[in-house]
PDB file of N, CA and C in Angstrom:
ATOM      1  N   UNK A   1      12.846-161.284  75.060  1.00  0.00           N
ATOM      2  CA  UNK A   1      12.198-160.018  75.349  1.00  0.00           C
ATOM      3  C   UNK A   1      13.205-158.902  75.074  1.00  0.00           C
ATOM      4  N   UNK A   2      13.039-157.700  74.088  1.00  0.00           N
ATOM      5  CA  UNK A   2      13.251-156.898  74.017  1.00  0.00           C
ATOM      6  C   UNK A   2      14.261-155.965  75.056  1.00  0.00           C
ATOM      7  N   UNK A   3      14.605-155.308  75.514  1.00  0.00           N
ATOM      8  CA  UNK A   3      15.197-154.515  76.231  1.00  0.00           C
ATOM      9  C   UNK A   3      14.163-153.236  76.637  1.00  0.00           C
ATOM     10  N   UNK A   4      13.632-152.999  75.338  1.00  0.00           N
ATOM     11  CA  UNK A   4      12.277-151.746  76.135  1.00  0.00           C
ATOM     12  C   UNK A   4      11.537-152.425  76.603  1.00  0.00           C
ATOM     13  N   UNK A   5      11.255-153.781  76.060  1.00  0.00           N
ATOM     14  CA  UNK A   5       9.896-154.341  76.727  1.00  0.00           C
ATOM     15  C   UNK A   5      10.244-154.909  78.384  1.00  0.00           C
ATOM     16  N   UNK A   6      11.917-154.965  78.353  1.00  0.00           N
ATOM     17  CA  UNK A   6      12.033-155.362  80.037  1.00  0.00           C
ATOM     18  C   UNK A   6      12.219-153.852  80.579  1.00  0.00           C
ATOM     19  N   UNK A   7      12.461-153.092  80.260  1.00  0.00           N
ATOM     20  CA  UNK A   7      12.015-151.895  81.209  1.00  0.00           C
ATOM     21  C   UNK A   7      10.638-151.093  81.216  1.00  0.00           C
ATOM     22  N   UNK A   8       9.487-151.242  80.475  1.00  0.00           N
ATOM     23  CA  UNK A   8       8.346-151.644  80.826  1.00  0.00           C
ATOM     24  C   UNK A   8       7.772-152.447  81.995  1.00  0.00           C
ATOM     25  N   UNK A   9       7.912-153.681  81.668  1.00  0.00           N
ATOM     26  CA  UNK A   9       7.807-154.634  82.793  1.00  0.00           C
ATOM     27  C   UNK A   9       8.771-154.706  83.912  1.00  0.00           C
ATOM     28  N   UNK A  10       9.738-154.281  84.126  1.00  0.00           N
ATOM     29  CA  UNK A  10      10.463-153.814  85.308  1.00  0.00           C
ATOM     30  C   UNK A  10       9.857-152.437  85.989  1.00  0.00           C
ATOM     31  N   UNK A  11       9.570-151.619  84.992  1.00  0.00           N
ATOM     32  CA  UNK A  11       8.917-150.358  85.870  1.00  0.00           C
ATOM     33  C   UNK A  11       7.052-150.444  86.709  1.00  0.00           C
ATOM     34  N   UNK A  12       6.608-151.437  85.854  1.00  0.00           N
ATOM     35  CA  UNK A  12       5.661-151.604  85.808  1.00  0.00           C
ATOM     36  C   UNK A  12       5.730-152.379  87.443  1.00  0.00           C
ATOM     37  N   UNK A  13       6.203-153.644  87.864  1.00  0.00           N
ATOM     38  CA  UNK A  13       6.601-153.944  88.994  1.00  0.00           C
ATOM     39  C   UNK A  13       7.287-153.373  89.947  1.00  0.00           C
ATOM     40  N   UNK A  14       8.084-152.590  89.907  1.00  0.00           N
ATOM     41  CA  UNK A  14       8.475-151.771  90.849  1.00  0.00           C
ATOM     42  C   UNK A  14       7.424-150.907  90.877  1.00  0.00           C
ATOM     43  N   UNK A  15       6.868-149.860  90.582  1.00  0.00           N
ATOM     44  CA  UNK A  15       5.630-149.450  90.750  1.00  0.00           C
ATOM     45  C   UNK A  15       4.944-149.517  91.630  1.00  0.00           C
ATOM     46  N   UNK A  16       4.367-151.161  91.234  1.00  0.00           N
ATOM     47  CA  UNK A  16       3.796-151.620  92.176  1.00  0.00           C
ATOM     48  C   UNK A  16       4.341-151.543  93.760  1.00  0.00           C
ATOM     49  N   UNK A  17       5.633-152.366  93.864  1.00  0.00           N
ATOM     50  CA  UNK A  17       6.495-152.375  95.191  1.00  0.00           C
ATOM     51  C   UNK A  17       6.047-150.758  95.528  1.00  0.00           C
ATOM     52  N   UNK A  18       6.961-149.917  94.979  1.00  0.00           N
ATOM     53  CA  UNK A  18       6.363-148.985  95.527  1.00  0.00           C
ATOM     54  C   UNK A  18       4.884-148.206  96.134  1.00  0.00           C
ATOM     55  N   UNK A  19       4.113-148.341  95.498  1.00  0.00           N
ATOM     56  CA  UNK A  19       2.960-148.182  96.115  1.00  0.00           C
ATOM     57  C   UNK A  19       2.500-148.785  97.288  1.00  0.00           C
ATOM     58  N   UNK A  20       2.713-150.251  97.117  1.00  0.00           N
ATOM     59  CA  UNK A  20       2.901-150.897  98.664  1.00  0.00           C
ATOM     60  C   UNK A  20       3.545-150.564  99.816  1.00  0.00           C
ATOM     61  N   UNK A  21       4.457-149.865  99.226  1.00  0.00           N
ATOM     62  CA  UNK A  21       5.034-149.732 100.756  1.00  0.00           C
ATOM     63  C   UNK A  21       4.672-148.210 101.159  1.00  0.00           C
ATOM     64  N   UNK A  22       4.190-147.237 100.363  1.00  0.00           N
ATOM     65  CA  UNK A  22       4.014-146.403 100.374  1.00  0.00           C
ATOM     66  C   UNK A  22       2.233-146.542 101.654  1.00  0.00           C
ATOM     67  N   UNK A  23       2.001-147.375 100.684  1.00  0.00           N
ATOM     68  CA  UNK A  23       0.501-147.710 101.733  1.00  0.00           C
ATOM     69  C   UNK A  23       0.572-148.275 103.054  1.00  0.00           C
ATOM     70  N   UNK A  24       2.214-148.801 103.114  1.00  0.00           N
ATOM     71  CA  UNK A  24       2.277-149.818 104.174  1.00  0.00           C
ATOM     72  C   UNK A  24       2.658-148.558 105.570  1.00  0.00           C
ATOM     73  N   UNK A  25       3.569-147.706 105.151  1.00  0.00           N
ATOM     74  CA  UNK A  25       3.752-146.307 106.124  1.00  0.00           C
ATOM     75  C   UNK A  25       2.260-145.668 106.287  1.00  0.00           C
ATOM     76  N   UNK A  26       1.557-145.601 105.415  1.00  0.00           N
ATOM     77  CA  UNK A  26       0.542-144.603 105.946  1.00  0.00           C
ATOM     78  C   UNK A  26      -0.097-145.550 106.797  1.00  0.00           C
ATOM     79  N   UNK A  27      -0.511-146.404 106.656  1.00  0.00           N
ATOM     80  CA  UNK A  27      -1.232-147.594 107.676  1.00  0.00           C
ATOM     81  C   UNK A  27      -0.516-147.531 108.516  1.00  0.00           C
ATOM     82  N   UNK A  28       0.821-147.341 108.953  1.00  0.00           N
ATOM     83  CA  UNK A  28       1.265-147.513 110.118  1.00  0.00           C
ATOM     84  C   UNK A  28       1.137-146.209 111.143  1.00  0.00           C
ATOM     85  N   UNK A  29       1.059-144.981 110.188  1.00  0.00           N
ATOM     86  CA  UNK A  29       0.631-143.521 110.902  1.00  0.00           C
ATOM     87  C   UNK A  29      -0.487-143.868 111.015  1.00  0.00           C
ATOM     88  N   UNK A  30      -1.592-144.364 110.506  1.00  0.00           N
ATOM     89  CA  UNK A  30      -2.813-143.901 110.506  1.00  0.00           C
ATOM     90  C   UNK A  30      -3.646-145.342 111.680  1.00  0.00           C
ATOM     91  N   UNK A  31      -2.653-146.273 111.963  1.00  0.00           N
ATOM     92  CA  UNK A  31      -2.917-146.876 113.392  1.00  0.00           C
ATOM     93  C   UNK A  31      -2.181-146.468 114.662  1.00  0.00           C
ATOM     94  N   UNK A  32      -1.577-145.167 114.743  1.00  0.00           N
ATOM     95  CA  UNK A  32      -1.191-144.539 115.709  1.00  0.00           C
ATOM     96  C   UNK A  32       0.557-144.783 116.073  1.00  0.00           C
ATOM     97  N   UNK A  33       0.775-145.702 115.145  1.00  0.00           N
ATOM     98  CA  UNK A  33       2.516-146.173 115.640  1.00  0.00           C
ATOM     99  C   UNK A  33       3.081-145.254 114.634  1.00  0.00           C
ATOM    100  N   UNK A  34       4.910-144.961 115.677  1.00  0.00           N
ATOM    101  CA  UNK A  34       5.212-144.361 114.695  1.00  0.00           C
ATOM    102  C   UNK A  34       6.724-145.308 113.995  1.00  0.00           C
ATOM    103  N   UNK A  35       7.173-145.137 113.407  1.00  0.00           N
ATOM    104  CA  UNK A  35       7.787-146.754 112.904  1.00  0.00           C
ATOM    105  C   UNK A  35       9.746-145.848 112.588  1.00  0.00           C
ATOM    106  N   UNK A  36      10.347-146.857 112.463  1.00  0.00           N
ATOM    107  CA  UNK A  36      11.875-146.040 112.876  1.00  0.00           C
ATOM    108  C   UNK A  36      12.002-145.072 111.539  1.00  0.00           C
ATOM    109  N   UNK A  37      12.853-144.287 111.903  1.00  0.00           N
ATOM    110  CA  UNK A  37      13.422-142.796 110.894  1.00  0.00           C
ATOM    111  C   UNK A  37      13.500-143.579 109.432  1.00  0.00           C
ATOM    112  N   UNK A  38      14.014-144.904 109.723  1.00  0.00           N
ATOM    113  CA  UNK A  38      14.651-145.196 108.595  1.00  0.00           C
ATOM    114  C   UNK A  38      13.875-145.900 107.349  1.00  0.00           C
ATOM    115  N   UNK A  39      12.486-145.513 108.100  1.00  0.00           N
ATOM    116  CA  UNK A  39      11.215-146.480 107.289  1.00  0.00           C
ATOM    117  C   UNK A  39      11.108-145.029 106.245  1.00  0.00           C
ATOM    118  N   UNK A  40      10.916-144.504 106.251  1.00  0.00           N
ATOM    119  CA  UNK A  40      10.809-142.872 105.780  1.00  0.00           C
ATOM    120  C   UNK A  40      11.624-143.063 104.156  1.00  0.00           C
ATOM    121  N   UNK A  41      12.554-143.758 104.491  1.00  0.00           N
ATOM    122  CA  UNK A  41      13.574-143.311 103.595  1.00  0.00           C
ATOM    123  C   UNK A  41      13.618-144.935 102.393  1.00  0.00           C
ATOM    124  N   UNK A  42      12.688-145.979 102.853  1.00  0.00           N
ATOM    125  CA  UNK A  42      12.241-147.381 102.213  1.00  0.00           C
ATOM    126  C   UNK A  42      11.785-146.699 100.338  1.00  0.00           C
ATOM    127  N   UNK A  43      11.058-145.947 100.459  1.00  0.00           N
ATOM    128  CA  UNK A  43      10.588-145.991  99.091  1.00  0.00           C
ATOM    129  C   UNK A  43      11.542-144.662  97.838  1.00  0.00           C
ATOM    130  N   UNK A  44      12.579-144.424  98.559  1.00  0.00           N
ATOM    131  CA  UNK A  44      13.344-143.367  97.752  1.00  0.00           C
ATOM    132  C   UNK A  44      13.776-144.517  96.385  1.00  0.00           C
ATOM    133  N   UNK A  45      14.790-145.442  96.973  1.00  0.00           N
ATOM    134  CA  UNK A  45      15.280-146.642  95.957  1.00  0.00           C
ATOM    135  C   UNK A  45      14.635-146.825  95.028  1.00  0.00           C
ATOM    136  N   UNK A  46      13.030-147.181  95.211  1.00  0.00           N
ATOM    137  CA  UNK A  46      12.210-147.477  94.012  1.00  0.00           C
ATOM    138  C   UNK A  46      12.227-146.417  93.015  1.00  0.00           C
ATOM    139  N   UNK A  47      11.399-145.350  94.199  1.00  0.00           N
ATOM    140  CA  UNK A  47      11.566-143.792  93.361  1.00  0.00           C
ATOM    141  C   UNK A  47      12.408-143.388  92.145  1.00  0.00           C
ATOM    142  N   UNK A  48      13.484-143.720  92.922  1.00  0.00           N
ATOM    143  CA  UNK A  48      14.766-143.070  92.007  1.00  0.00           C
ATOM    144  C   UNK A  48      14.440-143.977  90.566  1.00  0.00           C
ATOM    145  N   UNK A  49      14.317-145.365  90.959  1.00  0.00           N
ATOM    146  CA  UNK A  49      14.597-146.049  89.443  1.00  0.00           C
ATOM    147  C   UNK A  49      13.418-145.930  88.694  1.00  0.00           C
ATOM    148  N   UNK A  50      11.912-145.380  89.416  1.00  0.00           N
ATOM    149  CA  UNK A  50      11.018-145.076  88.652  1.00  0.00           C
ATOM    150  C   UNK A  50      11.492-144.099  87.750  1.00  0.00           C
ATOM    151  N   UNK A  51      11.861-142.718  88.488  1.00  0.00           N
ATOM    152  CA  UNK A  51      12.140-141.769  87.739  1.00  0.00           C
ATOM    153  C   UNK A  51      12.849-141.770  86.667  1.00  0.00           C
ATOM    154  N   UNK A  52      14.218-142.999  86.813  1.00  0.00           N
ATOM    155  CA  UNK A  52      15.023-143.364  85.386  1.00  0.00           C
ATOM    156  C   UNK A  52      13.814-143.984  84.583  1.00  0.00           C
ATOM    157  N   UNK A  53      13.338-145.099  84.730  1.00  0.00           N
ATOM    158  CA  UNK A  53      12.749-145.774  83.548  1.00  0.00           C
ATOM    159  C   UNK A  53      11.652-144.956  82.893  1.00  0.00           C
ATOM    160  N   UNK A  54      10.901-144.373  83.724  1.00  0.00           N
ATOM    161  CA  UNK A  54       9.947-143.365  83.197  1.00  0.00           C
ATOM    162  C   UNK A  54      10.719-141.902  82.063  1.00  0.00           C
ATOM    163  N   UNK A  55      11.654-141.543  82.629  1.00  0.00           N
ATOM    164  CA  UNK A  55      12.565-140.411  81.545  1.00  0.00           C
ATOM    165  C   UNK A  55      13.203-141.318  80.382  1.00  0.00           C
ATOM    166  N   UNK A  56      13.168-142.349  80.668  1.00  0.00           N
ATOM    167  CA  UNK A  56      13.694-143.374  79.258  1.00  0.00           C
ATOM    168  C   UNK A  56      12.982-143.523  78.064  1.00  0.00           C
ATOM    169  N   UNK A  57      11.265-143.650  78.576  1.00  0.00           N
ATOM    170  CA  UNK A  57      10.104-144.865  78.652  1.00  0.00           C
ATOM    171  C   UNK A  57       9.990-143.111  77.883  1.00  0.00           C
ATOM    172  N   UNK A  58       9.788-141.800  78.592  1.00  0.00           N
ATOM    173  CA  UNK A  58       9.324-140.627  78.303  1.00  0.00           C
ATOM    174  C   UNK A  58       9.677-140.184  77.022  1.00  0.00           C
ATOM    175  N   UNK A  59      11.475-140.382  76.681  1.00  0.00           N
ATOM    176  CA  UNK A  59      12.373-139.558  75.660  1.00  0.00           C
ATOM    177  C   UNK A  59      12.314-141.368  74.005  1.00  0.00           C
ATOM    178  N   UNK A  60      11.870-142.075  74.768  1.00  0.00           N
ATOM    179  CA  UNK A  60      11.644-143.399  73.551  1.00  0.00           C
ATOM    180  C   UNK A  60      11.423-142.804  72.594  1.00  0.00           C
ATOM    181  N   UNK A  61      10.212-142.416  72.607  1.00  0.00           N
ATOM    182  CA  UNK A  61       9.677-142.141  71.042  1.00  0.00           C
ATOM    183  C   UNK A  61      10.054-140.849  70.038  1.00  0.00           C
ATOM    184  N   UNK A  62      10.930-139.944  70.793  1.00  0.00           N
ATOM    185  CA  UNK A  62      11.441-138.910  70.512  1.00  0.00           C
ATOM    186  C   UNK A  62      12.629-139.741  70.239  1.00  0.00           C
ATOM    187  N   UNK A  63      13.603-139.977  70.436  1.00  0.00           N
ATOM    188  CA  UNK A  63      14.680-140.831  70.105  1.00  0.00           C
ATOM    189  C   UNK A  63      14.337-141.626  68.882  1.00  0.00           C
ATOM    190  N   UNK A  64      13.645-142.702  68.674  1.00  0.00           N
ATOM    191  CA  UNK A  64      13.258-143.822  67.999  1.00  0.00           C
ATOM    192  C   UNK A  64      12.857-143.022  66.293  1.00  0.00           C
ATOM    193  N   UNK A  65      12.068-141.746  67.069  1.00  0.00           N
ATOM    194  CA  UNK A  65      11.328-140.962  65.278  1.00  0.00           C
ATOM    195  C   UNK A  65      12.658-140.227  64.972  1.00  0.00           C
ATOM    196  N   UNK A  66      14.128-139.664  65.972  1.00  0.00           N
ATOM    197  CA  UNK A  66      14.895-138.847  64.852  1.00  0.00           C
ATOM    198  C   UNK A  66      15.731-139.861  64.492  1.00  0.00           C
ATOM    199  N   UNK A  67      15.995-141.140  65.006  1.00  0.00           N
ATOM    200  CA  UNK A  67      16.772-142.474  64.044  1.00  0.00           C
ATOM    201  C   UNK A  67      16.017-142.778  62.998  1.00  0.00           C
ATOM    202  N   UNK A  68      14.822-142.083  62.484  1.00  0.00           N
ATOM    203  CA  UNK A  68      13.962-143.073  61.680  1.00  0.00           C
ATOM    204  C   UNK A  68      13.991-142.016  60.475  1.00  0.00           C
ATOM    205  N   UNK A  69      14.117-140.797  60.488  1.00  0.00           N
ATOM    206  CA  UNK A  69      14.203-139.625  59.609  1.00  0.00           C
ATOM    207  C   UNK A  69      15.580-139.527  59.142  1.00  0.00           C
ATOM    208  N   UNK A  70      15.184-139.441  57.870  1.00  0.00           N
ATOM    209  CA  UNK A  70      16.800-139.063  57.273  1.00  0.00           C
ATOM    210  C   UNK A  70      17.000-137.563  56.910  1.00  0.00           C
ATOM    211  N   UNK A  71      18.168-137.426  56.754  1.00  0.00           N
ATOM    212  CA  UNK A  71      18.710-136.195  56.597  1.00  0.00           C
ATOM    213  C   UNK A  71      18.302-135.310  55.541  1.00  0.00           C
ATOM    214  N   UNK A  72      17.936-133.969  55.456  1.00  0.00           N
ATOM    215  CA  UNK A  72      17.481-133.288  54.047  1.00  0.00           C
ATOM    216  C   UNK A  72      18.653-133.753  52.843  1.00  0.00           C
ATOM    217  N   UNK A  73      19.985-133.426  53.099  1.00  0.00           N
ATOM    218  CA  UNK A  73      20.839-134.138  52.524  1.00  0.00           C
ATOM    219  C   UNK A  73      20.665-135.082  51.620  1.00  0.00           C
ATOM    220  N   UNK A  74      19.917-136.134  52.209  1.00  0.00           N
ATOM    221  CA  UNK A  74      19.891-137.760  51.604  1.00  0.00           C
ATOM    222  C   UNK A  74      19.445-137.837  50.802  1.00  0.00           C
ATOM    223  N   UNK A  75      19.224-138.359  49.542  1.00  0.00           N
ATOM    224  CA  UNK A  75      18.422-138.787  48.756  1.00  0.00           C
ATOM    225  C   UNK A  75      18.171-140.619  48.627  1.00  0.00           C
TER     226      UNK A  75
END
């Protein structure tokens, strides 16, 4: 497997994680408990590496088309 294609499928699963737990806090507000400070701070980790693979996943094809163009220069 590729290297883009494992950060695809790595973002694609974390994702997921994230959303879960994201659902798993509101279920816990929304049955009246309130759960420690430090639950708050569970889905930043994912976050963060969403935000890398997605600005990667984002700037790909912009990257990939000016390696693929040659220079006016060239013949």
């Amino acid at each position: 497997m590729s290297f883009n294609m494992w950060v695809r499928q790595t973002h694609r699963w974390v994702s997921i994680a994230f959303v879960a737990v994201v659902i798993a806090i509101f279920a816990t507000l929304g049955l009246g408990k309130q759960p420690a400070q430090w639950v708050y701070f569970l889905p930043l980790a994912p976050l963060a590496f969403l935000a890398l693979t997605g600005l990667y996943m984002f700037a790909l094809p912009y990257l990939t088309k000016a390696r693929s163009v040659p220079a006016r220069g060239d013949a």
